[in-house]
Structure formats: structure tokens, C-alpha cells
N, C-alpha and C. Protein backbone atom coordinates (compact mmCIF):
# COMPACT_ATOMS: atom_id res chain seq x y z
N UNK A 1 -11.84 10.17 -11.98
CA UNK A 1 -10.41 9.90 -12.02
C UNK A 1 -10.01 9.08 -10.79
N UNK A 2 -9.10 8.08 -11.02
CA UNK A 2 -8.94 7.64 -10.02
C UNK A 2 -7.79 7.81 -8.67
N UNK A 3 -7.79 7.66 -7.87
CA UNK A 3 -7.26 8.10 -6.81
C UNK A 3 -5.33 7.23 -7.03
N UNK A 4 -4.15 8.76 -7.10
CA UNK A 4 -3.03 7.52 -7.49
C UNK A 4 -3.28 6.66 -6.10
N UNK A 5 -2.39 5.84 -5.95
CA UNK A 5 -1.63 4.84 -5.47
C UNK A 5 -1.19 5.00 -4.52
N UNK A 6 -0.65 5.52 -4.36
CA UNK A 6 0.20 6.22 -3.55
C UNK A 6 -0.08 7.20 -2.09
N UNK A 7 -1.33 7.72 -2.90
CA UNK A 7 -2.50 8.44 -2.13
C UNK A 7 -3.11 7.68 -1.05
N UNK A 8 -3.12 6.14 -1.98
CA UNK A 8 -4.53 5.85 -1.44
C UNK A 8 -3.72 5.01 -0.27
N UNK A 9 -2.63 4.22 -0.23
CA UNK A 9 -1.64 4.04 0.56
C UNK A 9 -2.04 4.96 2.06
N UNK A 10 -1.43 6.07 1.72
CA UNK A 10 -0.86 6.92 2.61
C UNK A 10 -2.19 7.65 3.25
N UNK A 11 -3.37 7.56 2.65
CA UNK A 11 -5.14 7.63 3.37
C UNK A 11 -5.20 6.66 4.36
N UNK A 12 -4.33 5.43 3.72
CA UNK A 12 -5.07 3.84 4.34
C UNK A 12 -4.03 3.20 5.77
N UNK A 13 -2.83 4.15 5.62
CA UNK A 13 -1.88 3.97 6.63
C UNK A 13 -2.32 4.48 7.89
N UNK A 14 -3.13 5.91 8.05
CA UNK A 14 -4.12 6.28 9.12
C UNK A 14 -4.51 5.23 9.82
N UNK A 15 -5.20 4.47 8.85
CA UNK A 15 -6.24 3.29 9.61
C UNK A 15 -5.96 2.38 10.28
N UNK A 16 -4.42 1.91 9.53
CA UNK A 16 -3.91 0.57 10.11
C UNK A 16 -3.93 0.66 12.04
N UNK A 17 -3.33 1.61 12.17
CA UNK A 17 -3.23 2.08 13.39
C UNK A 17 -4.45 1.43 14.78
N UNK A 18 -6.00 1.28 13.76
CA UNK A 18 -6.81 1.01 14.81
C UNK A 18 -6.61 -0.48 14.78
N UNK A 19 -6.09 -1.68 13.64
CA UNK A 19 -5.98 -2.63 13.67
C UNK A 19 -5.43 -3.66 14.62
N UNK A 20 -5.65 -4.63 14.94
CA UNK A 20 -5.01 -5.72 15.29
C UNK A 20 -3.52 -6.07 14.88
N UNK A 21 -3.31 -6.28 13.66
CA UNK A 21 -2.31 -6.97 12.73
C UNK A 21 -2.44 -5.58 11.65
N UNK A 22 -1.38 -4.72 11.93
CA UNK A 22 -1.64 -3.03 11.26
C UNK A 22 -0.45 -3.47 10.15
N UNK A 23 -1.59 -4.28 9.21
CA UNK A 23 -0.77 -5.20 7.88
C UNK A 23 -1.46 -4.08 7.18
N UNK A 24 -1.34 -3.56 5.46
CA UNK A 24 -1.47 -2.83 4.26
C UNK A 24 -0.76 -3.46 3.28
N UNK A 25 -1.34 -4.46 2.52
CA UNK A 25 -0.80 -4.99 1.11
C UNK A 25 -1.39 -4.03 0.27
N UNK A 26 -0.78 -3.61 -0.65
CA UNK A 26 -0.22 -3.32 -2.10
C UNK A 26 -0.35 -4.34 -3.21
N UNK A 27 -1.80 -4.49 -3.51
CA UNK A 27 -2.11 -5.78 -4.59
C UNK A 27 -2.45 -5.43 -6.04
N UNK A 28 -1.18 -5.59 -7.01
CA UNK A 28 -1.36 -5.55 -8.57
C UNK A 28 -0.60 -6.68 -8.85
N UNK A 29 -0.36 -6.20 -10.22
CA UNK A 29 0.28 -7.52 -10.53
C UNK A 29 1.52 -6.47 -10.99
N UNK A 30 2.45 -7.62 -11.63
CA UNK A 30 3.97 -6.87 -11.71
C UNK A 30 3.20 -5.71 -12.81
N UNK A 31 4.39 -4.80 -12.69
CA UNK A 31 4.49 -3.52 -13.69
C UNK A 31 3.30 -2.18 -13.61
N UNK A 32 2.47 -2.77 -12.70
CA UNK A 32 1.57 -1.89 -12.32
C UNK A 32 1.29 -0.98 -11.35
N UNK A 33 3.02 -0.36 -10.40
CA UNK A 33 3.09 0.84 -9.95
C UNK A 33 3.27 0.75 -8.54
N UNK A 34 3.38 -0.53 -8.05
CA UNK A 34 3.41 -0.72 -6.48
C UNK A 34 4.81 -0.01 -6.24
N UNK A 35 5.86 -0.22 -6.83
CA UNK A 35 7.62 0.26 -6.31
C UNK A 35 7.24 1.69 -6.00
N UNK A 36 6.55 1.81 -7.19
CA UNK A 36 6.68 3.72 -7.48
C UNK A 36 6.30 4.22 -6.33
N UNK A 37 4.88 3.58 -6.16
CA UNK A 37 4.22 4.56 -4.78
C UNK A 37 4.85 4.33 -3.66
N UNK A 38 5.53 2.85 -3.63
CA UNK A 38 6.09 3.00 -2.06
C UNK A 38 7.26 3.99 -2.39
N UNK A 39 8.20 4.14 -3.43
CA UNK A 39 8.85 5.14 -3.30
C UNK A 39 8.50 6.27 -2.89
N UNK A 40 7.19 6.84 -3.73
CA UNK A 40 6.80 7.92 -3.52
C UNK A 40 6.58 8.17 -1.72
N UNK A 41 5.93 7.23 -1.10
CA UNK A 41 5.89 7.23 0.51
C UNK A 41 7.20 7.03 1.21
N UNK A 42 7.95 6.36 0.64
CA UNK A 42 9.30 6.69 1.47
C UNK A 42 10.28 7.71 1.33
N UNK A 43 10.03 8.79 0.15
CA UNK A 43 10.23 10.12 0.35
C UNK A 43 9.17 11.17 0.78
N UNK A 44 8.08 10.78 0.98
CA UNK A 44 7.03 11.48 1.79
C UNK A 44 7.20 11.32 3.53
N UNK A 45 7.93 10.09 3.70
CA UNK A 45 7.53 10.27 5.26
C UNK A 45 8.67 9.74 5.69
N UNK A 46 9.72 9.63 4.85
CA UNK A 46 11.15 9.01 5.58
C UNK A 46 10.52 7.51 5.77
N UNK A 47 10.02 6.80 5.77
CA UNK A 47 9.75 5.16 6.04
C UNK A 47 10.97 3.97 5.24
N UNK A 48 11.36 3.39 5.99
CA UNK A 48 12.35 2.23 5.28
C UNK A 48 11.77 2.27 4.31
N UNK A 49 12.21 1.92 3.19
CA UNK A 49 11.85 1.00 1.80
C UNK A 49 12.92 -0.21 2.30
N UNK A 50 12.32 -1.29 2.14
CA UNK A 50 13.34 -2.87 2.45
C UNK A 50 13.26 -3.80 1.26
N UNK A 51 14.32 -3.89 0.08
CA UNK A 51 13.44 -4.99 -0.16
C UNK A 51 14.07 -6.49 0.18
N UNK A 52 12.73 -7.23 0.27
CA UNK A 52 13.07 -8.22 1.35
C UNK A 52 13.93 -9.36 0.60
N UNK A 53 13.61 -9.34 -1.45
CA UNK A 53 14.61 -10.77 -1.83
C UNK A 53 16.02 -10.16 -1.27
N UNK A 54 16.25 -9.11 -1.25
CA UNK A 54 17.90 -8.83 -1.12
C UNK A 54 18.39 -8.60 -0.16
N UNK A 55 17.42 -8.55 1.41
CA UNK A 55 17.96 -8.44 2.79
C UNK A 55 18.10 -9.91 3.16
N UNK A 56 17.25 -10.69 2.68
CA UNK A 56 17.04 -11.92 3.28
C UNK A 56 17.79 -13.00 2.28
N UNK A 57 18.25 -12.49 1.57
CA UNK A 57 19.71 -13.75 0.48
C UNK A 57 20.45 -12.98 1.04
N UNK A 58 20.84 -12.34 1.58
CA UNK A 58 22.25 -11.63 2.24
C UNK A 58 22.28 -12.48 3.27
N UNK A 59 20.80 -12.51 4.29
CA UNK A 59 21.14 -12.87 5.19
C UNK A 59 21.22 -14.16 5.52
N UNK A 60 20.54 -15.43 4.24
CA UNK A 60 20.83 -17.11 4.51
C UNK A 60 21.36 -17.52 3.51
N UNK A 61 22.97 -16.47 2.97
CA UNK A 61 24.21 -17.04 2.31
C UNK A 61 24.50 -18.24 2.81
N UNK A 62 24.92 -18.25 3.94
CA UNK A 62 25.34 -19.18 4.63
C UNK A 62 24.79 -20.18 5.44
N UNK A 63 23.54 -20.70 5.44
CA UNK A 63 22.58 -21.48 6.35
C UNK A 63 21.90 -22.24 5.14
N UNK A 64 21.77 -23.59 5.96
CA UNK A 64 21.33 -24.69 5.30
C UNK A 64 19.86 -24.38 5.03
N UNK A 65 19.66 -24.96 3.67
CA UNK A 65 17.84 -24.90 3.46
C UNK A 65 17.28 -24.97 4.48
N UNK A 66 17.73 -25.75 5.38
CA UNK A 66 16.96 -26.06 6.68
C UNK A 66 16.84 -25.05 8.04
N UNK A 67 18.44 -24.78 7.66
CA UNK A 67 18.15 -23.33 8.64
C UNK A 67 17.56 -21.96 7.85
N UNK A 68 17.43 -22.19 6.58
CA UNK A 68 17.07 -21.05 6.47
C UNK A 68 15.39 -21.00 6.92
N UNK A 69 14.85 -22.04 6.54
CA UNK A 69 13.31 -22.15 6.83
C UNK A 69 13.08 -21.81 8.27
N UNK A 70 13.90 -22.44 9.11
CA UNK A 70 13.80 -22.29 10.85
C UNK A 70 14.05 -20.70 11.37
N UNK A 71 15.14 -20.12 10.28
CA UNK A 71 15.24 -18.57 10.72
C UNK A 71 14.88 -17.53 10.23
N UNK A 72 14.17 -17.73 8.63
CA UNK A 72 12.98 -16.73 8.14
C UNK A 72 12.65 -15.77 9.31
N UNK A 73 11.60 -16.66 10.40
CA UNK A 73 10.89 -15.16 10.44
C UNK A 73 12.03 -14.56 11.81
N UNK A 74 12.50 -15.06 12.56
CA UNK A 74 13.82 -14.20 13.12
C UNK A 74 14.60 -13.13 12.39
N UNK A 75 14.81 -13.71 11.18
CA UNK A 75 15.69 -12.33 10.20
C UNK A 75 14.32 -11.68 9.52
N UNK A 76 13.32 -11.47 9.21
CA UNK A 76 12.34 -10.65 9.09
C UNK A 76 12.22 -9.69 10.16
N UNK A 77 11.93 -10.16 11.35
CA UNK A 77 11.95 -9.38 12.49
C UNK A 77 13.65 -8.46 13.00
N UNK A 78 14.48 -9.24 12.66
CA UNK A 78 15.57 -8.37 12.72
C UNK A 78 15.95 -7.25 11.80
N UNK A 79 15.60 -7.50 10.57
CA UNK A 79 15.43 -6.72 9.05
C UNK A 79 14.75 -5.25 9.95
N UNK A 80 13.48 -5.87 10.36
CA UNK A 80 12.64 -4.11 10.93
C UNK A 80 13.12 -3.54 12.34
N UNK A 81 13.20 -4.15 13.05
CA UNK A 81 13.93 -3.97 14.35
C UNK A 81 13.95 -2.35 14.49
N UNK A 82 15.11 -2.25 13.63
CA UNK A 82 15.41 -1.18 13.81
C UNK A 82 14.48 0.23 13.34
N UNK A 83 13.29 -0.03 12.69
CA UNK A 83 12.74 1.36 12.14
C UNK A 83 11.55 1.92 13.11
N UNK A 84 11.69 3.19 12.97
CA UNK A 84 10.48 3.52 13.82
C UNK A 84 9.11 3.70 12.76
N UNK A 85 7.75 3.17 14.02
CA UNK A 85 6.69 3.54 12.41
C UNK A 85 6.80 2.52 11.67
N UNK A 86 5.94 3.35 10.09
CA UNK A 86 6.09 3.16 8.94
C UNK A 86 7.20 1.98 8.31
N UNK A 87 6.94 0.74 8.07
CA UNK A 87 8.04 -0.23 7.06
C UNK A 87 7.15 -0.50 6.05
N UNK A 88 8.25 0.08 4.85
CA UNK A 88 8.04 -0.26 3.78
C UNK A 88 8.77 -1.61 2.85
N UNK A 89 7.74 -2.17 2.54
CA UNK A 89 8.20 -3.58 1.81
C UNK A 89 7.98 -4.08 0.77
N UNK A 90 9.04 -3.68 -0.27
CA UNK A 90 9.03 -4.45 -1.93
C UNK A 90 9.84 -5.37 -1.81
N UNK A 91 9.20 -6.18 -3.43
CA UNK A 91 10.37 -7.41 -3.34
C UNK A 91 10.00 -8.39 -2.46
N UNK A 92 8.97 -8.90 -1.97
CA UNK A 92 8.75 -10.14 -0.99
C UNK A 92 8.33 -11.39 -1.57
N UNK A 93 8.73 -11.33 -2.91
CA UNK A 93 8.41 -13.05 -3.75
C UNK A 93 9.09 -14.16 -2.89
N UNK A 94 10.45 -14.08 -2.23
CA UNK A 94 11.10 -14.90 -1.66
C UNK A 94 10.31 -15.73 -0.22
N UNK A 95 9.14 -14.90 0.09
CA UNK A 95 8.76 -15.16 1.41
C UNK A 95 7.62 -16.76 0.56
N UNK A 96 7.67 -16.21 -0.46
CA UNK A 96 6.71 -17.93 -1.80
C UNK A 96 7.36 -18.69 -1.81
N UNK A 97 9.05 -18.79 -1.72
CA UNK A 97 9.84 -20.29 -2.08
C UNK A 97 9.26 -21.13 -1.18
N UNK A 98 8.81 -21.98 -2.07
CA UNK A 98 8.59 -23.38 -1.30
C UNK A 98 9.69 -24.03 -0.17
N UNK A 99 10.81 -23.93 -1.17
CA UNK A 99 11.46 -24.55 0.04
C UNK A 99 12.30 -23.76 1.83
N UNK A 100 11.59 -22.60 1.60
CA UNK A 100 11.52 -22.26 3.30
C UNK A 100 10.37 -22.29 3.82
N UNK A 101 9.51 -23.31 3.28
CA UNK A 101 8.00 -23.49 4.02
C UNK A 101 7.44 -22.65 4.89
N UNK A 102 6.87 -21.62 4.34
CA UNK A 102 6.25 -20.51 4.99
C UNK A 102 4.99 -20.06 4.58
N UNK A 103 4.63 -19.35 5.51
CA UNK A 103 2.80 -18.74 5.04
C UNK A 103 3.49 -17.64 4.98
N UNK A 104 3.22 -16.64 3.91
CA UNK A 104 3.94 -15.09 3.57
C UNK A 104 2.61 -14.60 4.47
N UNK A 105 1.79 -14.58 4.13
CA UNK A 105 0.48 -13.80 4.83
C UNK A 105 0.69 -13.71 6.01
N UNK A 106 0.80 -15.00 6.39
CA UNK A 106 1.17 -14.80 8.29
C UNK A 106 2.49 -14.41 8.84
N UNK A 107 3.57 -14.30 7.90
CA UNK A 107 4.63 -13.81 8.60
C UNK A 107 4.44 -12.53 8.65
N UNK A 108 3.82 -11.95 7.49
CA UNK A 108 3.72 -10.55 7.48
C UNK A 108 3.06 -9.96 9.03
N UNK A 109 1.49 -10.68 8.48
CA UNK A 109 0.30 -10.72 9.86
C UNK A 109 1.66 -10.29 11.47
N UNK A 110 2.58 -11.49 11.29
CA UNK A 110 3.18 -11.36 12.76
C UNK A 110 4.04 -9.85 12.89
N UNK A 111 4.48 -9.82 11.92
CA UNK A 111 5.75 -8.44 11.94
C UNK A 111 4.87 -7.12 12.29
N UNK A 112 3.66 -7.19 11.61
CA UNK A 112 2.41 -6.15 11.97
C UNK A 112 2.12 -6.10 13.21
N UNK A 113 2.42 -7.48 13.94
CA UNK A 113 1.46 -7.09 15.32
C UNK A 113 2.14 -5.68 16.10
N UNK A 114 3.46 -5.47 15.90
CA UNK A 114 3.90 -3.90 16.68
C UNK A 114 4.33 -2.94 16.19
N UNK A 115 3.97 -3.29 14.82
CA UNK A 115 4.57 -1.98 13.64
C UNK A 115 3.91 -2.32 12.59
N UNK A 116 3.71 -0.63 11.68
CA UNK A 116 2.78 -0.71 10.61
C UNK A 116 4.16 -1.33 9.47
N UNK A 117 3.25 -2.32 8.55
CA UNK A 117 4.21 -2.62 7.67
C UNK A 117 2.93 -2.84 6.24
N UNK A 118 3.67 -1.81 5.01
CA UNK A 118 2.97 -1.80 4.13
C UNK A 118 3.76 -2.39 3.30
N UNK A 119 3.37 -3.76 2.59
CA UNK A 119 4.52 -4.92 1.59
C UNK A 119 3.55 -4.73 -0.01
N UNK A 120 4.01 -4.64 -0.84
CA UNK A 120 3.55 -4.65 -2.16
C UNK A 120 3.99 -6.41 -1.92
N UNK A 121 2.54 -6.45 -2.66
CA UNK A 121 1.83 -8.35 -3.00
C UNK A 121 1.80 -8.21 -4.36
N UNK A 122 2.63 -8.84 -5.35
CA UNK A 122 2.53 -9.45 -6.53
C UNK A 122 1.16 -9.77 -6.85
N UNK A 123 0.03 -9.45 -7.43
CA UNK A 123 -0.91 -10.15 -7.47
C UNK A 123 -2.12 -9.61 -7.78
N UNK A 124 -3.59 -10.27 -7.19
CA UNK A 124 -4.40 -9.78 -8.01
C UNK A 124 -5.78 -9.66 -6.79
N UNK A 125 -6.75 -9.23 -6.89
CA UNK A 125 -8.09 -9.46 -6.09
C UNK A 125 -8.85 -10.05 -6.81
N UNK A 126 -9.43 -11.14 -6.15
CA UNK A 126 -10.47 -11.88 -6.87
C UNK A 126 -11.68 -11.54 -5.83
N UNK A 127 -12.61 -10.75 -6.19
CA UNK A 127 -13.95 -10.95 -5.23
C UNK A 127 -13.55 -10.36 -3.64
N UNK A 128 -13.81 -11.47 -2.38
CA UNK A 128 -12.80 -11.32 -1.17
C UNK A 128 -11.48 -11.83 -1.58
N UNK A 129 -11.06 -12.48 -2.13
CA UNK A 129 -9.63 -13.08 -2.26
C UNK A 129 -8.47 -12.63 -2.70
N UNK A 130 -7.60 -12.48 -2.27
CA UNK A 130 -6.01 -11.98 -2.66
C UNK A 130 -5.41 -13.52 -3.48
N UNK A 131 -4.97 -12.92 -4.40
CA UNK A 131 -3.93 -13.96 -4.80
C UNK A 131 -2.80 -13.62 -5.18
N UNK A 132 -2.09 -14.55 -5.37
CA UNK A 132 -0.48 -15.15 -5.57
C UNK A 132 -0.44 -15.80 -6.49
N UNK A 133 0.45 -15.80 -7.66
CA UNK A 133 0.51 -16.70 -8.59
C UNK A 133 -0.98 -17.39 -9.33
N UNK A 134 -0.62 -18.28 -10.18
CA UNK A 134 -1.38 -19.31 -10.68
C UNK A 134 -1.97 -19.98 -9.97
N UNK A 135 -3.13 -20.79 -10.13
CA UNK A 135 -3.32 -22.17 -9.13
C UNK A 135 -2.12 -23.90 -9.64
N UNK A 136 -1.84 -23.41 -10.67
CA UNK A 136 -0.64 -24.62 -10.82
C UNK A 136 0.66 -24.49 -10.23
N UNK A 137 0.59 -23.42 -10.42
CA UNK A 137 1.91 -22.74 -9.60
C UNK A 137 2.02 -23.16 -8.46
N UNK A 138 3.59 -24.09 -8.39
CA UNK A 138 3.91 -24.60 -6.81
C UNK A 138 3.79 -23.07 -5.60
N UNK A 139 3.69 -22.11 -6.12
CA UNK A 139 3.67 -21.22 -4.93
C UNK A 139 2.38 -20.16 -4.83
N UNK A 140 1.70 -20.72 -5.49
CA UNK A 140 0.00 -20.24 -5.73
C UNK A 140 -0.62 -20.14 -4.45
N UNK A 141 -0.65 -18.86 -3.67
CA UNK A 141 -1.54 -19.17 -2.77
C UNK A 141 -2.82 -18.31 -2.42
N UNK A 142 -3.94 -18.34 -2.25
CA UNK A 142 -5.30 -17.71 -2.24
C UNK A 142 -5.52 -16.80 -0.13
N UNK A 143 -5.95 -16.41 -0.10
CA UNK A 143 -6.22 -16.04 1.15
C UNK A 143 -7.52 -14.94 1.00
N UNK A 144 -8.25 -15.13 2.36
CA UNK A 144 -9.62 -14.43 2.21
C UNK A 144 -9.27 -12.91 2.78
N UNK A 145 -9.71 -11.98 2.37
CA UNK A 145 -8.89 -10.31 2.28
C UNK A 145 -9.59 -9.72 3.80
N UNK A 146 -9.04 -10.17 4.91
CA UNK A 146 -9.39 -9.95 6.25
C UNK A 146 -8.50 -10.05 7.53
N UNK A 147 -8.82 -8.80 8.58
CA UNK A 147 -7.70 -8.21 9.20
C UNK A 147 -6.40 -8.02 9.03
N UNK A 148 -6.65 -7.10 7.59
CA UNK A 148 -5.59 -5.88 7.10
C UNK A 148 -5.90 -5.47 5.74
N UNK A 149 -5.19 -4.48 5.88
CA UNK A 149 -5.89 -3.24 5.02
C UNK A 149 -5.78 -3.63 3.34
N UNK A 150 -5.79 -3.39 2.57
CA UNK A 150 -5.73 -3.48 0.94
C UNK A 150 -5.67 -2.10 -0.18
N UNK A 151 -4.61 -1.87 -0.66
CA UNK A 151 -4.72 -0.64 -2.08
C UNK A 151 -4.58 -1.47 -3.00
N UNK A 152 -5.30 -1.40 -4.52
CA UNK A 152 -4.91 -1.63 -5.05
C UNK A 152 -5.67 -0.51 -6.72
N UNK A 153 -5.05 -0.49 -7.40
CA UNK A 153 -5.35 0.16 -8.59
C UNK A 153 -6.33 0.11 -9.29
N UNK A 154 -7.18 -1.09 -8.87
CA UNK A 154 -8.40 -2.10 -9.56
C UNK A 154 -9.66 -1.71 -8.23
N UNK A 155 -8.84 -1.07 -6.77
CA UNK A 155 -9.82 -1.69 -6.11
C UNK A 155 -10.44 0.24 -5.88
N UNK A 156 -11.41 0.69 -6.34
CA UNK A 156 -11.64 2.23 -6.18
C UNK A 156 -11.48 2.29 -4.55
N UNK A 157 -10.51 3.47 -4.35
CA UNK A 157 -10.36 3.92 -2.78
C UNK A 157 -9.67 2.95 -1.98
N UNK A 158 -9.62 1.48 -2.30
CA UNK A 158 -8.77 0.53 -1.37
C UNK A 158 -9.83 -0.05 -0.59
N UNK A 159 -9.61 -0.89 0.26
CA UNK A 159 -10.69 -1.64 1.04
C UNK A 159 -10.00 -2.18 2.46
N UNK A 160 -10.76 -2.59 3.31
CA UNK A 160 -10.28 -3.05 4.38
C UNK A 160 -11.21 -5.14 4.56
N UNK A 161 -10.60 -5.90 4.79
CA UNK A 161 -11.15 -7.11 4.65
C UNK A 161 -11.38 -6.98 6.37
């Protein structure tokens, strides 16, 4: 049987701790249980749940495409600021719009360097590889599954790249 989700999360949050970049993606694809378990962990341990399309359109109502690209990761970092520990993060498709030209991987990577942050990733494991979208897909992007942690439903027990 396999280990929920949720579990395997909250095994793999221990670890982050010895990391560099104490990143934990959450990799399925839609409908396959990532909300649930972070729910389930943010009534297990009190941890924010954030989600980020709806903190971060609140917060560049008013700023030009241009500022919004320039102040992404400032309002990411202000978004957590405030939590101690544990941030939990659904909802981060927005960090893919093309037009705030961003690496989602590495903004995350940065927000990790002084706090654990576990983000459910839309997506899938290929082999070492995380993905995003399609490869036609203007926001398709591949990355090799290393320094930070990984759950996913497909992957038995979770893995560390």
C-alpha cells in the first residue's frame, strides 16, 4: 500500500532541514491530491497554506507588466515574511507566466534559503526530471530533480535529487 501524501510530505519535511535550499515540491499533475495533503499539513502543524495566484494578483493590481516582473520575487518574500517554519504553497502556476520572466524553480530555491517552503508543482517526474507543462507549451519548463526534496504519488516514499 502506498504511503498517503501527506505522510510522505510531513516524513520529508524532517529532512529539508539538513538542506541548503530546504525546497519540498509536491509533483502530480492537477486532480491528484497535492491541495488535500497540504491541507491535511496545515491542520497538522498550523503552517501557512498561501496560495500564491491569489496573494500575488492582489498584490500587482496595480504595477505595470514591467513592474510586476521587477517585483515578483520582493512580494514572494514579503508574502512569507511573516511565518514561522513550515510555508505552505498551492496555486503557484502564476510564478509560469511568461510575461513576468521568471525561473519558478529558482525563486522558490531563493525563498528556501531561510525557511522550509513546501509548493505543490503542477506536474510530472520524468526519470531525474521534474516537469511543467508540455514541451510546446510557452511555459514548459524541465529541470534536473536536485538540491530539494520531492513527494510525489508516482514516486514510492518520495526522493531527494
Amino acid at each position: 500500500m502506498a504511503e498517503p501524501l501527506a505522510d510522505q510530505v510531513m516524513r520529508k519535511i524532517k529532512q529539508a532541514d539538513e538542506l541548503y535550499h530546504r525546497l519540498m515540491l509536491v509533483v502530480a499533475p492537477a486532480g491528484a491530491g497535492k491541495t488535500t495533503a497540504l491541507q491535511d499539513i496545515h491542520e497538522r502543524v498550523g503552517a501557512p497554506l498561501i496560495n500564491i495566484n491569489l496573494e500575488l494578483s492582489r498584490r500587482m493590481l496595480d504595477l505595470t507588466e514591467r513592474q510586476r516582473a521587477l517585483q515578483l520575487p520582493r512580494l514572494l518574500r514579503e508574502i512569507i515574511n511573516d511565518a514561522e517554519g513550515v510555508v505552505l504553497f498551492d496555486n503557484i502556476e502564476i510564478l509560469f507566466d511568461v510575461s513576468l520572466k521568471q525561473d519558478p524553480l529558482r525563486l522558490l530555491q531563493g525563498l528556501s534559503r531561510n525557511k522550509t517552503v513546501v509548493a505543490a508543482w503542477n506536474g510530472s517526474i520524468d526519470g531525474d526530471h521534474m516537469i511543467y507543462a508540455v514541451p510546446d507549451h510557452p511555459e514548459y519548463r524541465r529541470y534536473m530533480v536536485r538540491d530539494f526534496l520531492v513527494a510525489s504519488p508516482d514516486l514510492p516514499g518520495g526522493r531527494q535529487g
